[in-house]
PDB file of N, CA and C in Angstrom:
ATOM      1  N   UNK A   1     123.749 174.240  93.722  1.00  0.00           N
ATOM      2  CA  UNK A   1     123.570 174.521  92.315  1.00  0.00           C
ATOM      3  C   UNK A   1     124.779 174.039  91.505  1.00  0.00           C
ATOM      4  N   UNK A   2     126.042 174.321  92.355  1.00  0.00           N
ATOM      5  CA  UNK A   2     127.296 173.789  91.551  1.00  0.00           C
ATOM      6  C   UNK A   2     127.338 172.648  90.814  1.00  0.00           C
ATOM      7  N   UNK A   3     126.907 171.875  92.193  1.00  0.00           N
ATOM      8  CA  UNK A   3     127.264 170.047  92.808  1.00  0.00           C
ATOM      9  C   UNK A   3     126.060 169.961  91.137  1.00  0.00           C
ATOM     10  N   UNK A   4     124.330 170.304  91.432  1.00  0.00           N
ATOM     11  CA  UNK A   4     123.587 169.813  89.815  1.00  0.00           C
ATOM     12  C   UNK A   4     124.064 170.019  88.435  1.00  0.00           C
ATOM     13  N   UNK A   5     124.855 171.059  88.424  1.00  0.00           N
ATOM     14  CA  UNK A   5     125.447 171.222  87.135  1.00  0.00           C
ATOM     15  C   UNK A   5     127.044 170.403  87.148  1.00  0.00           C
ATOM     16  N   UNK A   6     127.244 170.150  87.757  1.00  0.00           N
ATOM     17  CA  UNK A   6     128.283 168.865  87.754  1.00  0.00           C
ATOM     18  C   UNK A   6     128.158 167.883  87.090  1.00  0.00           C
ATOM     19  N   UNK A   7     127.350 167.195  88.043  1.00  0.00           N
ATOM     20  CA  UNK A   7     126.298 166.094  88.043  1.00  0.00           C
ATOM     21  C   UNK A   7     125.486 166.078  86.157  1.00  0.00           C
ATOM     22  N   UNK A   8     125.018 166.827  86.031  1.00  0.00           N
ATOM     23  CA  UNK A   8     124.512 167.068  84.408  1.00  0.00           C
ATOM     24  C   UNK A   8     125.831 166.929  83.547  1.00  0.00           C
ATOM     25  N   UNK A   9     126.755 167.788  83.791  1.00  0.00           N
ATOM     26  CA  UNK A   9     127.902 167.739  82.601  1.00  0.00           C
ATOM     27  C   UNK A   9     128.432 166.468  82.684  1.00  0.00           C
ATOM     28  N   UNK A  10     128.562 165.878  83.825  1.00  0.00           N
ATOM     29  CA  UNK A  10     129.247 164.033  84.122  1.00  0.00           C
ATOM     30  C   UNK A  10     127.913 163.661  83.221  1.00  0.00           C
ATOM     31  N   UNK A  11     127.000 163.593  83.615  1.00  0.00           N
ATOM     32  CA  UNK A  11     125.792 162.810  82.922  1.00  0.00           C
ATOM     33  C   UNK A  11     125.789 162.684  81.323  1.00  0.00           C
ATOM     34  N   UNK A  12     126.185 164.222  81.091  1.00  0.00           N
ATOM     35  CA  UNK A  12     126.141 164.644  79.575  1.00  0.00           C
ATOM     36  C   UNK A  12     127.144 163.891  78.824  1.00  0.00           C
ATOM     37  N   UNK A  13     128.392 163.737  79.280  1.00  0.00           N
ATOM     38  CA  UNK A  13     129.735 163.023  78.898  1.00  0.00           C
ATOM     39  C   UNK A  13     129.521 161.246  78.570  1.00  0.00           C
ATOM     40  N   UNK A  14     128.980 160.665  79.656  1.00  0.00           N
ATOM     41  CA  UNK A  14     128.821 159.302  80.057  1.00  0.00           C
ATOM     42  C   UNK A  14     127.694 158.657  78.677  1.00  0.00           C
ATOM     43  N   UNK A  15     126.916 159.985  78.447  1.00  0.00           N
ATOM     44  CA  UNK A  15     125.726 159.180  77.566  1.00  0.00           C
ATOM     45  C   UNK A  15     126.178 159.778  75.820  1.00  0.00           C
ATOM     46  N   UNK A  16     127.444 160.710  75.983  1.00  0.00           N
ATOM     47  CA  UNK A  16     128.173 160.811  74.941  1.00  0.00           C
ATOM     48  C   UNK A  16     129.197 159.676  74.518  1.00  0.00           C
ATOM     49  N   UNK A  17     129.711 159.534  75.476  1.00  0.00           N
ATOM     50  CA  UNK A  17     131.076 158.582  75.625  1.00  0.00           C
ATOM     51  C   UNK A  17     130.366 157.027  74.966  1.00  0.00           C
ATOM     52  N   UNK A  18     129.195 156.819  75.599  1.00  0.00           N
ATOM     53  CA  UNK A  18     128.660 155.464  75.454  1.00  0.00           C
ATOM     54  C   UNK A  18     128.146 155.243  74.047  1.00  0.00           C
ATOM     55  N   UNK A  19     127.627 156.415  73.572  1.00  0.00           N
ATOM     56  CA  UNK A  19     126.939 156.537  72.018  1.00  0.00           C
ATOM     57  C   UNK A  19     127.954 156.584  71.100  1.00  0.00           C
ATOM     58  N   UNK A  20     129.254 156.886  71.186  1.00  0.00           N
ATOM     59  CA  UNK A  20     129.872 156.707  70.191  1.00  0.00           C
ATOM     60  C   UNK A  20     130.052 155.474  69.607  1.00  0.00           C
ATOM     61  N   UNK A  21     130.888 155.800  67.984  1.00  0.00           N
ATOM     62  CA  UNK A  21     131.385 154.946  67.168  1.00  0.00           C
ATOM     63  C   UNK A  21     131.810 153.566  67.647  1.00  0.00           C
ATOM     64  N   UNK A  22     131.336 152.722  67.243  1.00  0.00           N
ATOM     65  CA  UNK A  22     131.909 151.270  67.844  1.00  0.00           C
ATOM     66  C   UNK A  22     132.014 149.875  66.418  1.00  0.00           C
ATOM     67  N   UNK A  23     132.944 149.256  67.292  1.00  0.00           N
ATOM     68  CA  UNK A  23     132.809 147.626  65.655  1.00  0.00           C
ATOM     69  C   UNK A  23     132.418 147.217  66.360  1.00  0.00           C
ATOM     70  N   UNK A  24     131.582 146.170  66.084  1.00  0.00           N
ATOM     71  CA  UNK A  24     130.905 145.397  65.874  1.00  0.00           C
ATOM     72  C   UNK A  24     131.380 144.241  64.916  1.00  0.00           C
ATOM     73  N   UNK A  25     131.408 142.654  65.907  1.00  0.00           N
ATOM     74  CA  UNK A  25     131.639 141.650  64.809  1.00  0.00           C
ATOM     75  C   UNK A  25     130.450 140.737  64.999  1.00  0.00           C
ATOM     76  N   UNK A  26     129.960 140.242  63.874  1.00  0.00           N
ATOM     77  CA  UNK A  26     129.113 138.700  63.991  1.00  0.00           C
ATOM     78  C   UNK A  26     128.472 138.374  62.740  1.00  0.00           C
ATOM     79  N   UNK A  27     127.392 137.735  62.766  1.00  0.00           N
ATOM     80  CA  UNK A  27     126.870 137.329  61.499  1.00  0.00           C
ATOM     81  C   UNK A  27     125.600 138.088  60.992  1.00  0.00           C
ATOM     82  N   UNK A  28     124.806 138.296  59.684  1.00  0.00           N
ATOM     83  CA  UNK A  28     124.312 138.886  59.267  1.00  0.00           C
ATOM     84  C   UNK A  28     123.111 137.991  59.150  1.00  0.00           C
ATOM     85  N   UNK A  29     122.373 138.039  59.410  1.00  0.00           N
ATOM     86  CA  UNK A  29     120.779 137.351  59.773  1.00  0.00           C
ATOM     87  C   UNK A  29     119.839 138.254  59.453  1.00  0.00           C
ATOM     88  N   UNK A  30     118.651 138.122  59.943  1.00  0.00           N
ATOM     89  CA  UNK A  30     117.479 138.056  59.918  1.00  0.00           C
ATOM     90  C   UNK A  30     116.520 138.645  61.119  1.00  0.00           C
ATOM     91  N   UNK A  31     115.648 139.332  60.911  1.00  0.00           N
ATOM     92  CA  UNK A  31     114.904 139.815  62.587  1.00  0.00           C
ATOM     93  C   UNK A  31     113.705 138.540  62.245  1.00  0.00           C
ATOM     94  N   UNK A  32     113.629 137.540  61.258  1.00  0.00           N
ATOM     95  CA  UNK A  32     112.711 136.423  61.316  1.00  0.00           C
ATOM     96  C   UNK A  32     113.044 135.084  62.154  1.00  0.00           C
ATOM     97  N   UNK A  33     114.278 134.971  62.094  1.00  0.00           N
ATOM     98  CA  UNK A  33     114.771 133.620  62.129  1.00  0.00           C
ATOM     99  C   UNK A  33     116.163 133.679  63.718  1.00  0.00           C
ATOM    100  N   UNK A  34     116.401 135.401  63.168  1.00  0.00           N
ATOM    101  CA  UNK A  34     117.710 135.490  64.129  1.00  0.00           C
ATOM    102  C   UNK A  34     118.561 134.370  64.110  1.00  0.00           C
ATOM    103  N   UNK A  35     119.252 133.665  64.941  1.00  0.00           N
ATOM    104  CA  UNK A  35     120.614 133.200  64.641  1.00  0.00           C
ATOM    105  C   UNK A  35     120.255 131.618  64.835  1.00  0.00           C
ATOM    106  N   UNK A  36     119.097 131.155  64.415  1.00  0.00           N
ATOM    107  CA  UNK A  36     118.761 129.614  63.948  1.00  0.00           C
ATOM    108  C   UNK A  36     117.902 129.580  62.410  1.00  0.00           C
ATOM    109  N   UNK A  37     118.086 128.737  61.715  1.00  0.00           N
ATOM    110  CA  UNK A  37     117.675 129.218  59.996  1.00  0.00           C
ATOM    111  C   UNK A  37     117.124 127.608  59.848  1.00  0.00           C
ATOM    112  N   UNK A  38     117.561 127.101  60.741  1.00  0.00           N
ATOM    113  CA  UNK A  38     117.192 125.122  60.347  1.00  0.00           C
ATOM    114  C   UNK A  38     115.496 125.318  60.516  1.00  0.00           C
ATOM    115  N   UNK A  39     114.817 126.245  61.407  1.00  0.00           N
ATOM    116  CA  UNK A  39     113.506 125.326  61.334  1.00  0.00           C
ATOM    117  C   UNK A  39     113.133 126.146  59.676  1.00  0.00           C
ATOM    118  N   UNK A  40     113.349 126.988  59.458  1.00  0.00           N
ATOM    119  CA  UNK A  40     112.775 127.257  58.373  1.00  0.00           C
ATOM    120  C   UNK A  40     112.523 126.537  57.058  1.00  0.00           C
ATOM    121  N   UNK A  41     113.622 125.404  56.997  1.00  0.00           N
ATOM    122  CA  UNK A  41     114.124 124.431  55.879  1.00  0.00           C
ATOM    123  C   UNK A  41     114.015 124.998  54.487  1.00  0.00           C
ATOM    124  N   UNK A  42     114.676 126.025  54.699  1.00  0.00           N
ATOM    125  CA  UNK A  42     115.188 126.549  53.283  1.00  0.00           C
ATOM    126  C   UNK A  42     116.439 126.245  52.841  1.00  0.00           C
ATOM    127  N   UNK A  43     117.043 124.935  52.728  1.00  0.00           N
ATOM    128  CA  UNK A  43     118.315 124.904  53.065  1.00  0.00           C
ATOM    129  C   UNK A  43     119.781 125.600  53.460  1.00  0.00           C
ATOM    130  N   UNK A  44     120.534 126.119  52.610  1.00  0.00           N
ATOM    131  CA  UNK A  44     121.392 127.086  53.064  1.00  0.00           C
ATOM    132  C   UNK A  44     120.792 127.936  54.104  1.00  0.00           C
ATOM    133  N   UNK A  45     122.019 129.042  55.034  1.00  0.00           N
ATOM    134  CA  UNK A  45     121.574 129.714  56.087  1.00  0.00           C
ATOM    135  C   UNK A  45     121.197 131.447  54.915  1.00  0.00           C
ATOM    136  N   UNK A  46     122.173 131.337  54.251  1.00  0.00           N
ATOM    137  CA  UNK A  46     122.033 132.551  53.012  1.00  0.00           C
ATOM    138  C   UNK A  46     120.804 132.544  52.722  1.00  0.00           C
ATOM    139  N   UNK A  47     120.311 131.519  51.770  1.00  0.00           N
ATOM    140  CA  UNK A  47     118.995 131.599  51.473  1.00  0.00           C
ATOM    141  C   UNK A  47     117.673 132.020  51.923  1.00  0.00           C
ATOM    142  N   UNK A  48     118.207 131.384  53.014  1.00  0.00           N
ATOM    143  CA  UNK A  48     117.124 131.557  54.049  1.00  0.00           C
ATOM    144  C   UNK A  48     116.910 133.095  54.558  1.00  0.00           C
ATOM    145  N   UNK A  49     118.230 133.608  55.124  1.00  0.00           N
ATOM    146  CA  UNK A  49     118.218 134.912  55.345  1.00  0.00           C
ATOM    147  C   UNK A  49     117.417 135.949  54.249  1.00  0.00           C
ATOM    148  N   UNK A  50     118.269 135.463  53.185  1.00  0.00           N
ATOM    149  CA  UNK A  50     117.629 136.396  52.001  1.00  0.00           C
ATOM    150  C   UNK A  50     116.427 135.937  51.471  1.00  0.00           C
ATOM    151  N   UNK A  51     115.746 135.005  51.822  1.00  0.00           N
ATOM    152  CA  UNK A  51     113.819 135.049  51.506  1.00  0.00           C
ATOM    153  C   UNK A  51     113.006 135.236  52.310  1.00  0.00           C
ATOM    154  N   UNK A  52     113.488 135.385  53.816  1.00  0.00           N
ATOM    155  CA  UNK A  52     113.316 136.221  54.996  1.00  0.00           C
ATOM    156  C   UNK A  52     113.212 137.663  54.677  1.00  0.00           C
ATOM    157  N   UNK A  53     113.914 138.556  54.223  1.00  0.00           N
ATOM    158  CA  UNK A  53     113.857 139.345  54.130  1.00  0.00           C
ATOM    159  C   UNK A  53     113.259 139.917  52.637  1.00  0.00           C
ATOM    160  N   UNK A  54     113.361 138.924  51.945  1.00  0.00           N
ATOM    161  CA  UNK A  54     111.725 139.228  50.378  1.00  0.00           C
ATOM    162  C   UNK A  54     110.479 139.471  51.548  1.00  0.00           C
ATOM    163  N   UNK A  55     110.320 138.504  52.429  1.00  0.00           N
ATOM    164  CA  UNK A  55     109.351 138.444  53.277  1.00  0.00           C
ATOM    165  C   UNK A  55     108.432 139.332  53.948  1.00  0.00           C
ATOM    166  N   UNK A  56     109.600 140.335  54.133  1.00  0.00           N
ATOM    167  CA  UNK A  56     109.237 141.649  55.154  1.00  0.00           C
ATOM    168  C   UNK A  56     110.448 141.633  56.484  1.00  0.00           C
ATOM    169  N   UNK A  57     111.345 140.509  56.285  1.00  0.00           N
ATOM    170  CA  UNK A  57     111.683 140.501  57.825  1.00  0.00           C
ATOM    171  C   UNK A  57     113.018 141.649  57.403  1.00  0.00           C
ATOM    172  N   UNK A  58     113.894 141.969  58.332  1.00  0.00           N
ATOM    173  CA  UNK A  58     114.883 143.524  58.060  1.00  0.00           C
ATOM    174  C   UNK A  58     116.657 141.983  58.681  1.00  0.00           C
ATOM    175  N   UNK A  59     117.600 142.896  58.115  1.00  0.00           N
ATOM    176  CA  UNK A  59     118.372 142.428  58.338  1.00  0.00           C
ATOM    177  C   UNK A  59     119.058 143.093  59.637  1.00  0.00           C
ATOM    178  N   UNK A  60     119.610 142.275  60.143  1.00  0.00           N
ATOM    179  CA  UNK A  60     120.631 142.518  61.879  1.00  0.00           C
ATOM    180  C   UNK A  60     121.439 141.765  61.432  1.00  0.00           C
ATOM    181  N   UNK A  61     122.434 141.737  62.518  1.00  0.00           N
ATOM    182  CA  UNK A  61     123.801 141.539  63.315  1.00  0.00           C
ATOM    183  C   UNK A  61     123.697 141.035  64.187  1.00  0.00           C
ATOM    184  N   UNK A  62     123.888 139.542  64.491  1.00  0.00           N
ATOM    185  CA  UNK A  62     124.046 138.581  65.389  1.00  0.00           C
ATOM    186  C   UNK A  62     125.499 138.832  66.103  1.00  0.00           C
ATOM    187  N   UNK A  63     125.694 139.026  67.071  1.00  0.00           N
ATOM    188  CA  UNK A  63     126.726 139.077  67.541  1.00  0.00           C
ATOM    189  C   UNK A  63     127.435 138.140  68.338  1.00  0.00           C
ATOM    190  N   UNK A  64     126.302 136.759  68.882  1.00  0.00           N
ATOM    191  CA  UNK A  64     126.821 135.481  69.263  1.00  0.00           C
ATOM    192  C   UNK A  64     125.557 135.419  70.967  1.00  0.00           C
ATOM    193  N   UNK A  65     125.418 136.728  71.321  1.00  0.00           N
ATOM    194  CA  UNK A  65     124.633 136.942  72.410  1.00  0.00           C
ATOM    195  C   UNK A  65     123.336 137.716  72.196  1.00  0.00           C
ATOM    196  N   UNK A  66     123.410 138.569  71.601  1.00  0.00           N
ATOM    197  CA  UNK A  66     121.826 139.295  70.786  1.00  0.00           C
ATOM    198  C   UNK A  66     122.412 139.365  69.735  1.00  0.00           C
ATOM    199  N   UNK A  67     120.927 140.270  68.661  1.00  0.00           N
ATOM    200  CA  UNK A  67     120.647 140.480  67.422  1.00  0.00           C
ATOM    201  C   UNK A  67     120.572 142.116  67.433  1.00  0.00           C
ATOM    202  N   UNK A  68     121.094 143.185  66.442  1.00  0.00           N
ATOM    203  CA  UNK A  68     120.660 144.140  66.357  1.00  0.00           C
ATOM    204  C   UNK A  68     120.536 144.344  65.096  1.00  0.00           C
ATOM    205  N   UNK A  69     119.211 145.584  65.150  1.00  0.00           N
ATOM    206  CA  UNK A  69     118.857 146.137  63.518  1.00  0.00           C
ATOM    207  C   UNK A  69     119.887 146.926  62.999  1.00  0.00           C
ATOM    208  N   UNK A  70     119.989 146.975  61.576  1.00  0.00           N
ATOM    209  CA  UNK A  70     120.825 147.561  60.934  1.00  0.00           C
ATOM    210  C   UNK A  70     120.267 148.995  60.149  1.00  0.00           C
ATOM    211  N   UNK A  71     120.549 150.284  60.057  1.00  0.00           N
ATOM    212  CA  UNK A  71     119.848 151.047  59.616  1.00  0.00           C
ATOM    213  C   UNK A  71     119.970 150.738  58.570  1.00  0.00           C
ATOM    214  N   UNK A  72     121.360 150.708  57.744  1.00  0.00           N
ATOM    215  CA  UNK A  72     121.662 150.326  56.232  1.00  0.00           C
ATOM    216  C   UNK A  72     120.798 148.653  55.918  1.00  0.00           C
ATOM    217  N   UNK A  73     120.071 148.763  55.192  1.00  0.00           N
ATOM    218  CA  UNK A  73     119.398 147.578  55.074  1.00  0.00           C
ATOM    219  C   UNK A  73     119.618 147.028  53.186  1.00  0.00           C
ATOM    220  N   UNK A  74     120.292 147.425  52.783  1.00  0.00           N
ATOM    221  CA  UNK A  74     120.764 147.494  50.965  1.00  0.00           C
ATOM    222  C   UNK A  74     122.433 146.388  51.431  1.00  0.00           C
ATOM    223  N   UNK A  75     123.488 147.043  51.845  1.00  0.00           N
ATOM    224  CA  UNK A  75     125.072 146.420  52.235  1.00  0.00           C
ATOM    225  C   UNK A  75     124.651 145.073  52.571  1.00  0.00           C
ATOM    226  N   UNK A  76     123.936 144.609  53.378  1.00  0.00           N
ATOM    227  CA  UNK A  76     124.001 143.308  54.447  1.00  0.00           C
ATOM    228  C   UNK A  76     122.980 141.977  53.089  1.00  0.00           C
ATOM    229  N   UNK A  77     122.744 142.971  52.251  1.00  0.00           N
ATOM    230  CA  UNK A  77     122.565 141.558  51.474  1.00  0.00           C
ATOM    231  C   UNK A  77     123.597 140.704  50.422  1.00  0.00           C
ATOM    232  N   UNK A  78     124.422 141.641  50.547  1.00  0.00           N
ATOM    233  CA  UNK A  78     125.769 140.545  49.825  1.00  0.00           C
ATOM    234  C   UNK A  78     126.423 139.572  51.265  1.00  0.00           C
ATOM    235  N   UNK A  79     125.997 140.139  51.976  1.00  0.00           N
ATOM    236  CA  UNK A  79     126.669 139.430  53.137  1.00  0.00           C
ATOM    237  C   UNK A  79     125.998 138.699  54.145  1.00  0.00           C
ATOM    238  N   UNK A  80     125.037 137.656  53.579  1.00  0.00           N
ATOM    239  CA  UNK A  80     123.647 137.241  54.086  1.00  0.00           C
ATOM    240  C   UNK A  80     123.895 135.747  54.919  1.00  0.00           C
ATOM    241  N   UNK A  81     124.208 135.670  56.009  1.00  0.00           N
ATOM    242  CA  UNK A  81     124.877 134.741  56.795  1.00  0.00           C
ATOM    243  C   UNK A  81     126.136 134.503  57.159  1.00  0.00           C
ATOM    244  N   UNK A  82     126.956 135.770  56.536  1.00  0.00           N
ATOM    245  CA  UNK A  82     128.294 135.309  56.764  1.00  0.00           C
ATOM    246  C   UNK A  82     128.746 136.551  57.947  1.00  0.00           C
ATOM    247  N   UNK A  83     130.215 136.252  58.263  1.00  0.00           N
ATOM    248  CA  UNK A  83     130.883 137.114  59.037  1.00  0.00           C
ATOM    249  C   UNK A  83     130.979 138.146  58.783  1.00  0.00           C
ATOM    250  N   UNK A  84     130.251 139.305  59.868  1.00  0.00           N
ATOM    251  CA  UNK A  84     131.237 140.451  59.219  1.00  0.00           C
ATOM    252  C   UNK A  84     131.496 141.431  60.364  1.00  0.00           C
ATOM    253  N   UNK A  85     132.034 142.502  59.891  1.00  0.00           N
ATOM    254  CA  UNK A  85     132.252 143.850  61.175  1.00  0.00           C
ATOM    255  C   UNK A  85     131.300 144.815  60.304  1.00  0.00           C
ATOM    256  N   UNK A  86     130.829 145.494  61.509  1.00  0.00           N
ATOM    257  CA  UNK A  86     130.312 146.555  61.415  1.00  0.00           C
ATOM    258  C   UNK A  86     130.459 147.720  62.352  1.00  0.00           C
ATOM    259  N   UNK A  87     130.947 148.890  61.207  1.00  0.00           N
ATOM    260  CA  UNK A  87     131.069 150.123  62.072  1.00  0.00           C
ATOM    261  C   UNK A  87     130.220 151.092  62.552  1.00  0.00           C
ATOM    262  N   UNK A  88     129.750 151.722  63.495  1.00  0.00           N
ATOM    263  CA  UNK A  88     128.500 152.780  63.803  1.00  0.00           C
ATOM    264  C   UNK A  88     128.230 152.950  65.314  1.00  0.00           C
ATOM    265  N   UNK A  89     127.470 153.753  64.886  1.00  0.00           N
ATOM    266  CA  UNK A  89     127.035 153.841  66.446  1.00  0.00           C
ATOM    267  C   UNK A  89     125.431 153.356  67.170  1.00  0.00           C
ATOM    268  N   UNK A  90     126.178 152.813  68.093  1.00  0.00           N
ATOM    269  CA  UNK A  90     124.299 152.028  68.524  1.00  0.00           C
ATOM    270  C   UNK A  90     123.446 152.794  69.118  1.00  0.00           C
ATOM    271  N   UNK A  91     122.691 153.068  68.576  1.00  0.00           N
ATOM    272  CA  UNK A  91     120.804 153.552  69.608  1.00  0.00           C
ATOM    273  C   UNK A  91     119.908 153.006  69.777  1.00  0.00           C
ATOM    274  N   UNK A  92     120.119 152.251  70.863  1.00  0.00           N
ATOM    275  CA  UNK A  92     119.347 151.380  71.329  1.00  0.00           C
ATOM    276  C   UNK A  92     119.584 150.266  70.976  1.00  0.00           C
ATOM    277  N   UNK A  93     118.248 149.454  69.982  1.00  0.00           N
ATOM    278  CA  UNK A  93     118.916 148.104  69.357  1.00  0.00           C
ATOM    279  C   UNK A  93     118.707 148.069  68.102  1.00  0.00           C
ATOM    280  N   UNK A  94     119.767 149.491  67.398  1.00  0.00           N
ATOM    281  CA  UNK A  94     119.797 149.524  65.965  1.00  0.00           C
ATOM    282  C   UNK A  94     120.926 150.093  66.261  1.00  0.00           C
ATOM    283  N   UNK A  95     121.926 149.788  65.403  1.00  0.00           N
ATOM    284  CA  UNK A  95     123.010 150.114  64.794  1.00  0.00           C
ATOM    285  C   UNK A  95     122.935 150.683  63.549  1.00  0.00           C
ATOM    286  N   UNK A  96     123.284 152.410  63.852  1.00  0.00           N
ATOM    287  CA  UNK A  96     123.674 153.679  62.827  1.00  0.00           C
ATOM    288  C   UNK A  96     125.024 152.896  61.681  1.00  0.00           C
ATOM    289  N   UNK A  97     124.612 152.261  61.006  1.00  0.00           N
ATOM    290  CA  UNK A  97     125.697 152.027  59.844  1.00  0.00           C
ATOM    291  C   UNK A  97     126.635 152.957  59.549  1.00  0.00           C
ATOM    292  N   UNK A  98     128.094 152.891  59.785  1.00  0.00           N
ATOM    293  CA  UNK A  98     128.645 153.389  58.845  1.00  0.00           C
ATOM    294  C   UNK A  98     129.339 152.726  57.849  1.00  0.00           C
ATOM    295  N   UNK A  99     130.112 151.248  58.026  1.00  0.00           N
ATOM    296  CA  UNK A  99     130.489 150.620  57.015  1.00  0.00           C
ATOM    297  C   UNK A  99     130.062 149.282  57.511  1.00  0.00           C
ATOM    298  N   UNK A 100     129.971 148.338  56.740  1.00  0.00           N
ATOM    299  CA  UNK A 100     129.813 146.798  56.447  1.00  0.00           C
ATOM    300  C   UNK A 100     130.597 146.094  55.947  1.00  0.00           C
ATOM    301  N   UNK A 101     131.853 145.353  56.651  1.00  0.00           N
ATOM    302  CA  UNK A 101     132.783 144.774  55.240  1.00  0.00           C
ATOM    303  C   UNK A 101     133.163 143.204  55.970  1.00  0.00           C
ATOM    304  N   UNK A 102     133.169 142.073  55.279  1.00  0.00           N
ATOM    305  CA  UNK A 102     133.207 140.852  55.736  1.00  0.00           C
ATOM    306  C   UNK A 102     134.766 140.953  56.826  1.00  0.00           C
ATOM    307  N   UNK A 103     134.715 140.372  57.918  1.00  0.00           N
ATOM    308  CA  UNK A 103     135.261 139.958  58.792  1.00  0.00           C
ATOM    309  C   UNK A 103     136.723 139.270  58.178  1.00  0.00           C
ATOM    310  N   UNK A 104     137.591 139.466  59.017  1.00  0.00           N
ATOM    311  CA  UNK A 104     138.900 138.842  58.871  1.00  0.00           C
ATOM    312  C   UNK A 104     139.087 138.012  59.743  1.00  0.00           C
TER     313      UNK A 104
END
């Protein structure tokens, strides 16, 4: 009985530890196009992002290897193809916004 309630409180910690607060750096895209914008031929990658998302499509965070959703979906349109960090915590493959501010 000890050894299972061990085992649970390690468990409990590990899936605490992992959910926390994290940055996040990459680019601000599109769940239409994700991190290629050329076939669309809207010229600029901005543009594109942002008539993607008139569209219906939601904005993410390219990070160079996947894409994740952003809960804050209002911040990421001043910042529509470019670099940035983002602070929050991930669940799953959405990222809990807490701030959005262009990359250094």
């Amino acid at each position: 009985m000890k050894k299972q309630i061990a085992i649970l409180i390690a468990g409990a910690a590990l899936m605490f530890a992992a959910s926390g607060k994290q940055t996040l750096t990459g680019t601000i895209t599109d769940s239409m196009c994700g991190r290629d914008h050329k076939a669309m031929n809207m010229g600029t990658d901005d543009k594109c992002v942002t008539e993607c998302v008139k569209d219906g499509a939601k904005y993410e965070l390219w990070d160079g290897k996947k894409a994740y959703l952003l809960s804050d979906q209002q911040t990421p349109a001043k910042f529509a193809a470019k670099k940035v960090t983002v602070v929050g915590t991930l669940e799953g493959q959405t990222i809990k916004v807490e701030s959005i501010a262009a990359a250094k």
